[in-house]
C-alpha atoms as a PDB file:
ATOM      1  CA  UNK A   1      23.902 -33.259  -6.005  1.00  0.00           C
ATOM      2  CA  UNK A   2      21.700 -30.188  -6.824  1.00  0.00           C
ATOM      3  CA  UNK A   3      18.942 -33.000  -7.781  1.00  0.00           C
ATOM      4  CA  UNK A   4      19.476 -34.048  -4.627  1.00  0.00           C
ATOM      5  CA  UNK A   5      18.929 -30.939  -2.835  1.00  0.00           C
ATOM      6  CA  UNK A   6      15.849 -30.066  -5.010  1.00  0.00           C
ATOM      7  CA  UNK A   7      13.526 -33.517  -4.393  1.00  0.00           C
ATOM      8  CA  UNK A   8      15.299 -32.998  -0.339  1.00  0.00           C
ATOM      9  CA  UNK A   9      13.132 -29.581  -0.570  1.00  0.00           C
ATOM     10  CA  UNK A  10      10.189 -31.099  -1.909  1.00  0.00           C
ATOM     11  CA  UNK A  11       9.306 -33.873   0.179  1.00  0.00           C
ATOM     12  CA  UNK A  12      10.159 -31.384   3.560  1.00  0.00           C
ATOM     13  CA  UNK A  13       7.607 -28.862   1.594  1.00  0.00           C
ATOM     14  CA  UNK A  14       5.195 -31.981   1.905  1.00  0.00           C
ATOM     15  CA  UNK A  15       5.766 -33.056   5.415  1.00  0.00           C
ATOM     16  CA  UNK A  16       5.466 -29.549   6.384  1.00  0.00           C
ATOM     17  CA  UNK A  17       1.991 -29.695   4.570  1.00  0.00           C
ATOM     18  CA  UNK A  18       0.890 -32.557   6.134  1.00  0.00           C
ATOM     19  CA  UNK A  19       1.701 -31.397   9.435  1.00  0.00           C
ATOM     20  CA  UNK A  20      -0.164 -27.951   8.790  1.00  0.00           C
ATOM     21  CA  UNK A  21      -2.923 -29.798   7.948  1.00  0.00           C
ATOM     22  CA  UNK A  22      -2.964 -32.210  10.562  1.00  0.00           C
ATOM     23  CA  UNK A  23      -2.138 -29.426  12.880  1.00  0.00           C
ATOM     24  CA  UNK A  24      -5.184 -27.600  11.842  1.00  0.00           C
ATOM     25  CA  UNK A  25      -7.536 -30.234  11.797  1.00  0.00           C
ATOM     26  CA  UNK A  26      -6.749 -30.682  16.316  1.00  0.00           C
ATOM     27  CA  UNK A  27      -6.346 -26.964  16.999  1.00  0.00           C
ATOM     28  CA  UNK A  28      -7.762 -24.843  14.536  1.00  0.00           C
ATOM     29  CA  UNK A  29     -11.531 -23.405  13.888  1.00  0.00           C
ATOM     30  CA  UNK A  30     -13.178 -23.541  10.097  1.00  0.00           C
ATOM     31  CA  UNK A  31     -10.502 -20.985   8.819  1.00  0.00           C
ATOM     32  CA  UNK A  32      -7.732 -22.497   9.551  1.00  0.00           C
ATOM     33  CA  UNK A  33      -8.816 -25.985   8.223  1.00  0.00           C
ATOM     34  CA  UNK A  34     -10.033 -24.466   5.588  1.00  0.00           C
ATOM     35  CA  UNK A  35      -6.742 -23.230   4.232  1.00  0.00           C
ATOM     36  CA  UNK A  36      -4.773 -25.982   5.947  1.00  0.00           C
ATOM     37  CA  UNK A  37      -7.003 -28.306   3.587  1.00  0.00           C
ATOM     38  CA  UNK A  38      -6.814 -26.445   0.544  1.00  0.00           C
ATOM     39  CA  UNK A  39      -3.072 -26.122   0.794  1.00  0.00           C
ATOM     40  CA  UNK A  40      -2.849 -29.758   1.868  1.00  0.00           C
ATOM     41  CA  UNK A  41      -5.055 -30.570  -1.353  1.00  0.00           C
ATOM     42  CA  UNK A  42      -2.504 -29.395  -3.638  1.00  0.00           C
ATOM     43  CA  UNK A  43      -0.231 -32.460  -3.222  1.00  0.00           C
ATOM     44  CA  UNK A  44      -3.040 -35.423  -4.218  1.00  0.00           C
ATOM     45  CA  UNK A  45      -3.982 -32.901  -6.783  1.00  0.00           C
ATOM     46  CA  UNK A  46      -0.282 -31.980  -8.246  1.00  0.00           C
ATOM     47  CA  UNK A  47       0.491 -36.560  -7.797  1.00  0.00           C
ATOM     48  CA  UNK A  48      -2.660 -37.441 -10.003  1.00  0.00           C
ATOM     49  CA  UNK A  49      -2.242 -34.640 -12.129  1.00  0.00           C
ATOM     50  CA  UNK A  50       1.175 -36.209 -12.808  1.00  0.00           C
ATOM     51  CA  UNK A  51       0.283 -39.761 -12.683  1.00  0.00           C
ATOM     52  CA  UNK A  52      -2.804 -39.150 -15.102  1.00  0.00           C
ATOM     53  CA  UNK A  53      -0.509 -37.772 -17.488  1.00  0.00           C
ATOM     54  CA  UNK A  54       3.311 -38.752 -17.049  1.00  0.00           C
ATOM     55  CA  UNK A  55       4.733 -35.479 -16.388  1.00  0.00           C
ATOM     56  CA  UNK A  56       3.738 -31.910 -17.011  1.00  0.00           C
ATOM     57  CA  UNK A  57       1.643 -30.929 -20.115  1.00  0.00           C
ATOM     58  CA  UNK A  58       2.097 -27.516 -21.716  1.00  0.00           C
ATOM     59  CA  UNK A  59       0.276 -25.115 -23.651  1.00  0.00           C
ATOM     60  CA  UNK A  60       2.401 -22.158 -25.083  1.00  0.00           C
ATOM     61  CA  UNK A  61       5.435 -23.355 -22.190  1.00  0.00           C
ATOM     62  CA  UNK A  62       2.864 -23.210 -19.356  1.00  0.00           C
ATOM     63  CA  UNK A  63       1.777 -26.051 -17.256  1.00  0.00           C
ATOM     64  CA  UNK A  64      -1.624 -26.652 -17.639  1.00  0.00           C
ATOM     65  CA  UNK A  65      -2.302 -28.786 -14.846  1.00  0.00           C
ATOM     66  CA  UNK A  66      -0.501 -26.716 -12.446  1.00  0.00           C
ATOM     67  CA  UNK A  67      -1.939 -23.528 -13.580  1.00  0.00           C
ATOM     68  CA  UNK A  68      -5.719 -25.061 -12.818  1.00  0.00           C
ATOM     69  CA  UNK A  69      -4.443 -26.462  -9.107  1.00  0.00           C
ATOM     70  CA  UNK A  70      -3.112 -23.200  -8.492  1.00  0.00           C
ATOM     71  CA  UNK A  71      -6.335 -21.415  -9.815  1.00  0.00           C
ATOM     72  CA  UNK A  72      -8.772 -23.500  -7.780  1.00  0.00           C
ATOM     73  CA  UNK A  73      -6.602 -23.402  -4.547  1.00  0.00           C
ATOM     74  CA  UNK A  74      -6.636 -19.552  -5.643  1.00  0.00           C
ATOM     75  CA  UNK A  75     -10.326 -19.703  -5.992  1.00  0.00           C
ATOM     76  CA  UNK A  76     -10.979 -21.398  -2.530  1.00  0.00           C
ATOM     77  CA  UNK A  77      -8.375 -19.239  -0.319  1.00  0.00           C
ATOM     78  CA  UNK A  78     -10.062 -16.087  -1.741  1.00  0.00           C
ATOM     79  CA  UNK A  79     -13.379 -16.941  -0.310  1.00  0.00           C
ATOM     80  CA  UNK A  80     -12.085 -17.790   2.908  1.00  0.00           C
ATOM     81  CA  UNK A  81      -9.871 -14.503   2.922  1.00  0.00           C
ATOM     82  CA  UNK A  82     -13.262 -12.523   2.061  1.00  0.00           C
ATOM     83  CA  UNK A  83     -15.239 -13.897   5.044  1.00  0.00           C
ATOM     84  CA  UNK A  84     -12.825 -14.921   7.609  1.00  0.00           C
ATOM     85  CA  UNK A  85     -12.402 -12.785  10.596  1.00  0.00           C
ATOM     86  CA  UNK A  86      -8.051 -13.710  10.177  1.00  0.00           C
ATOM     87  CA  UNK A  87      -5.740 -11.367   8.473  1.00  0.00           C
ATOM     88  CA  UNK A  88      -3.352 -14.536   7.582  1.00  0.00           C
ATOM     89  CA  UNK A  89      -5.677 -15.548   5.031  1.00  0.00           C
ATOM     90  CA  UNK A  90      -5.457 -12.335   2.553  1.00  0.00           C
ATOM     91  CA  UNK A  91      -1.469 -12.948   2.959  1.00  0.00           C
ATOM     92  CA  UNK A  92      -2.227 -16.860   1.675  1.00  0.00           C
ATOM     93  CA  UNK A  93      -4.660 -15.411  -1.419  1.00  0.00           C
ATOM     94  CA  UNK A  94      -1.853 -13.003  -2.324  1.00  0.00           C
ATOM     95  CA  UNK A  95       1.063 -15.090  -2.385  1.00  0.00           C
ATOM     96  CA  UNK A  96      -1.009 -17.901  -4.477  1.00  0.00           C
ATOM     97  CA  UNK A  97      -2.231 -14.886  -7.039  1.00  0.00           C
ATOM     98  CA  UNK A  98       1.193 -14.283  -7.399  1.00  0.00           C
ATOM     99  CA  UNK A  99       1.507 -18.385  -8.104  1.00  0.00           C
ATOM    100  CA  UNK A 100      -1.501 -18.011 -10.434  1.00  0.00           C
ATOM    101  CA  UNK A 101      -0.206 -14.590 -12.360  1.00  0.00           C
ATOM    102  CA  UNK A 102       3.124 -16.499 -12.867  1.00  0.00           C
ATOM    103  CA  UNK A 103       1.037 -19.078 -14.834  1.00  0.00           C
ATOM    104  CA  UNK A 104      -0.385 -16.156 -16.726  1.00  0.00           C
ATOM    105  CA  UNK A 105       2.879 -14.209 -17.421  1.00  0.00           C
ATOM    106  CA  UNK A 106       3.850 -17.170 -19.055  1.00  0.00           C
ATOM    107  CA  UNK A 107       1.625 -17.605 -21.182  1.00  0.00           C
ATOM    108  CA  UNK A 108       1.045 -13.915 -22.526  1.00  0.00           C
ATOM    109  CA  UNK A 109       4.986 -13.863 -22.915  1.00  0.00           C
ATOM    110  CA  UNK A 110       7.005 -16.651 -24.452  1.00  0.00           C
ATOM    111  CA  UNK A 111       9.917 -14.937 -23.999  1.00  0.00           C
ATOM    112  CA  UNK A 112       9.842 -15.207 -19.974  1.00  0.00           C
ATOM    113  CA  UNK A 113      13.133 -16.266 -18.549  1.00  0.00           C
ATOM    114  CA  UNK A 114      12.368 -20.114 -17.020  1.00  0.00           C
ATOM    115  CA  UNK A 115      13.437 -19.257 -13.880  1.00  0.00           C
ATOM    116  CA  UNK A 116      11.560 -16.368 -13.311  1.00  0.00           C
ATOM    117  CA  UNK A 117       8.363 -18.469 -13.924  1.00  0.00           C
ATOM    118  CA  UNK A 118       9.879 -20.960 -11.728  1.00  0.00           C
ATOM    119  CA  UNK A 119      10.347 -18.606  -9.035  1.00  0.00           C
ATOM    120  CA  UNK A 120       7.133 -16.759  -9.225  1.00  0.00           C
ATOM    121  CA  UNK A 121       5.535 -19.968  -9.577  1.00  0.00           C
ATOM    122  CA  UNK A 122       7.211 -21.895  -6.285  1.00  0.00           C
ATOM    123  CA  UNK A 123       8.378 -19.491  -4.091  1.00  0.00           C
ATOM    124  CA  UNK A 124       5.244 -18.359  -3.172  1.00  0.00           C
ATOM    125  CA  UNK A 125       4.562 -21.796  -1.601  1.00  0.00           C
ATOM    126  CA  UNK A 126       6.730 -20.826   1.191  1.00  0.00           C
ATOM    127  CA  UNK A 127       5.309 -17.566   1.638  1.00  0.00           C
ATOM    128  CA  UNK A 128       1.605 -19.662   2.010  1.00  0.00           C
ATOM    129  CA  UNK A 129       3.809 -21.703   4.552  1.00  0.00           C
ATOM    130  CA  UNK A 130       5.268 -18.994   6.921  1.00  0.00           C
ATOM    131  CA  UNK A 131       1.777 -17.789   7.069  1.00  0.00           C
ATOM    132  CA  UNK A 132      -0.006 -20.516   7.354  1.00  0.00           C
ATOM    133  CA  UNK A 133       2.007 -21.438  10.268  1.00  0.00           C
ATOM    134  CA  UNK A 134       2.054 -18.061  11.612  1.00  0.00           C
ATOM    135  CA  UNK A 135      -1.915 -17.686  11.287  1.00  0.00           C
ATOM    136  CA  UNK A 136      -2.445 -21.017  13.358  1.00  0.00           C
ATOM    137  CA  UNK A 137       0.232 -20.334  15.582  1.00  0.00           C
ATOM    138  CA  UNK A 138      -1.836 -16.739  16.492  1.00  0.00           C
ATOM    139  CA  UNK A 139      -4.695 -18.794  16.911  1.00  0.00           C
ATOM    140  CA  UNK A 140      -3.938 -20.986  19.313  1.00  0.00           C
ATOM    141  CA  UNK A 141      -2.298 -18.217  21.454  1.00  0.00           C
ATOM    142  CA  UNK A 142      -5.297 -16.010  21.207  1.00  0.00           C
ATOM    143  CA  UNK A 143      -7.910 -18.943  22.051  1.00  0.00           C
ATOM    144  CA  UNK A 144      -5.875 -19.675  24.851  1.00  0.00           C
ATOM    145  CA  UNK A 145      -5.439 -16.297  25.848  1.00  0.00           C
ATOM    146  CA  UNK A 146      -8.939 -14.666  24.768  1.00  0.00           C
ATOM    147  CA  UNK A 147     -11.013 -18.070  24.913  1.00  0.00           C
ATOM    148  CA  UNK A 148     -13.441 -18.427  21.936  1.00  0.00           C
ATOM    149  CA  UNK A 149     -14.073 -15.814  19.450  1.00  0.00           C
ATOM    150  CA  UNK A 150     -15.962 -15.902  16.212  1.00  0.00           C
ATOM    151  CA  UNK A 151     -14.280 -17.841  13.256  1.00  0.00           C
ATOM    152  CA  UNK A 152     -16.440 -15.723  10.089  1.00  0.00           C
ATOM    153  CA  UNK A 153     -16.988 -12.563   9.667  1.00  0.00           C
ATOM    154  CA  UNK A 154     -20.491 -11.187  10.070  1.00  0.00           C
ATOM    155  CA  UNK A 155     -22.083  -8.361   8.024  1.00  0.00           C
ATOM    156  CA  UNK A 156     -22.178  -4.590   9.872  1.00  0.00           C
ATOM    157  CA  UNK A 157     -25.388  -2.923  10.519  1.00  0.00           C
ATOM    158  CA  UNK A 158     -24.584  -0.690   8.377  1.00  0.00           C
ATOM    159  CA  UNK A 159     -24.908  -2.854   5.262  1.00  0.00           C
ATOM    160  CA  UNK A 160     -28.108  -3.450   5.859  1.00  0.00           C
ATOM    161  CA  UNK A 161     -29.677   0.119   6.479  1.00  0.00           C
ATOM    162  CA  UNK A 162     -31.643   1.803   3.458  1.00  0.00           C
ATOM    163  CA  UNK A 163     -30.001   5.138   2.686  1.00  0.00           C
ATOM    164  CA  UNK A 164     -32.582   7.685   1.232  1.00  0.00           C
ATOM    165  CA  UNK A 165     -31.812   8.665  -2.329  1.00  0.00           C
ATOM    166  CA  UNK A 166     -32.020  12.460  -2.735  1.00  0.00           C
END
């Protein structure tokens, strides 16, 4: 039964995914399909990731494969959270560092309880989720509300002035 429950969860985590991302891709600007994408790319990456190797190799109890998908997703949401002008992608970054550094835990201590890696290495999938949704939700309402406003970041004036060394 608790099988049951736990594949249930998985394949709503995916629809939810898909519908993010297909969500994104109408209403959202370059940040949101951005993330939308990169979360979205996790699931052909995780499938062929299994497929290429029947099931989940380890090194030292982590999961190799899983610990690179997470990195690169890592990798890609931290450049978007650096030059977007959202707030929801820092939240995204975070919560998949915290994916990434439960990878890491496990492999600098053997001794980590199972589930704790498990937890610190799924749960924060649902945080990216809630915020995810939240960040495209906000979106919409303020381009409906505001009209268009810029999707990046752009660098101060200040940045670019010489300061006089004294």
């Amino acid at each position: 039964m608790l099988d049951m429950v736990w594949q249930a969860r998985a394949w709503l985590q995916y629809v939810v995914l898909v519908l993010l991302f297909a969500l994104a891709l109408w209403r959202g600007a370059a940040p949101e399909k951005w993330c939308a994408g990169l979360l979205f790319a996790m699931l052909p990456e995780e499938w062929l990731y299994l497929f290429m190797v029947s099931g989940n190799q380890t090194f030292h109890t982590v999961d190799i494969g899983h610990t690179l998908i997470d990195a690169f997703t890592f990798a890609g949401l931290f450049y978007v959270a650096l030059h977007a002008n959202r707030v929801y992608p820092l939240w995204l970054g975070g919560a998949q560092l915290i994916s990434l550094m439960g990878h890491l835990s496990r492999l600098a201590m053997v001794q980590i309880d199972p589930i704790a890696y498990a937890i610190m290495s799924r749960i924060p999938s649902y945080i990216e989720i809630v915020a995810m949704s939240l960040g495209l939700a906000f979106h919409v309402h303020r381009r409906r509300k505001r009209g268009s406003y810029p999707s990046w970041r752009s660098s101060s004036a200040l940045s670019h002035r010489t300061v006089p060394i004294r």
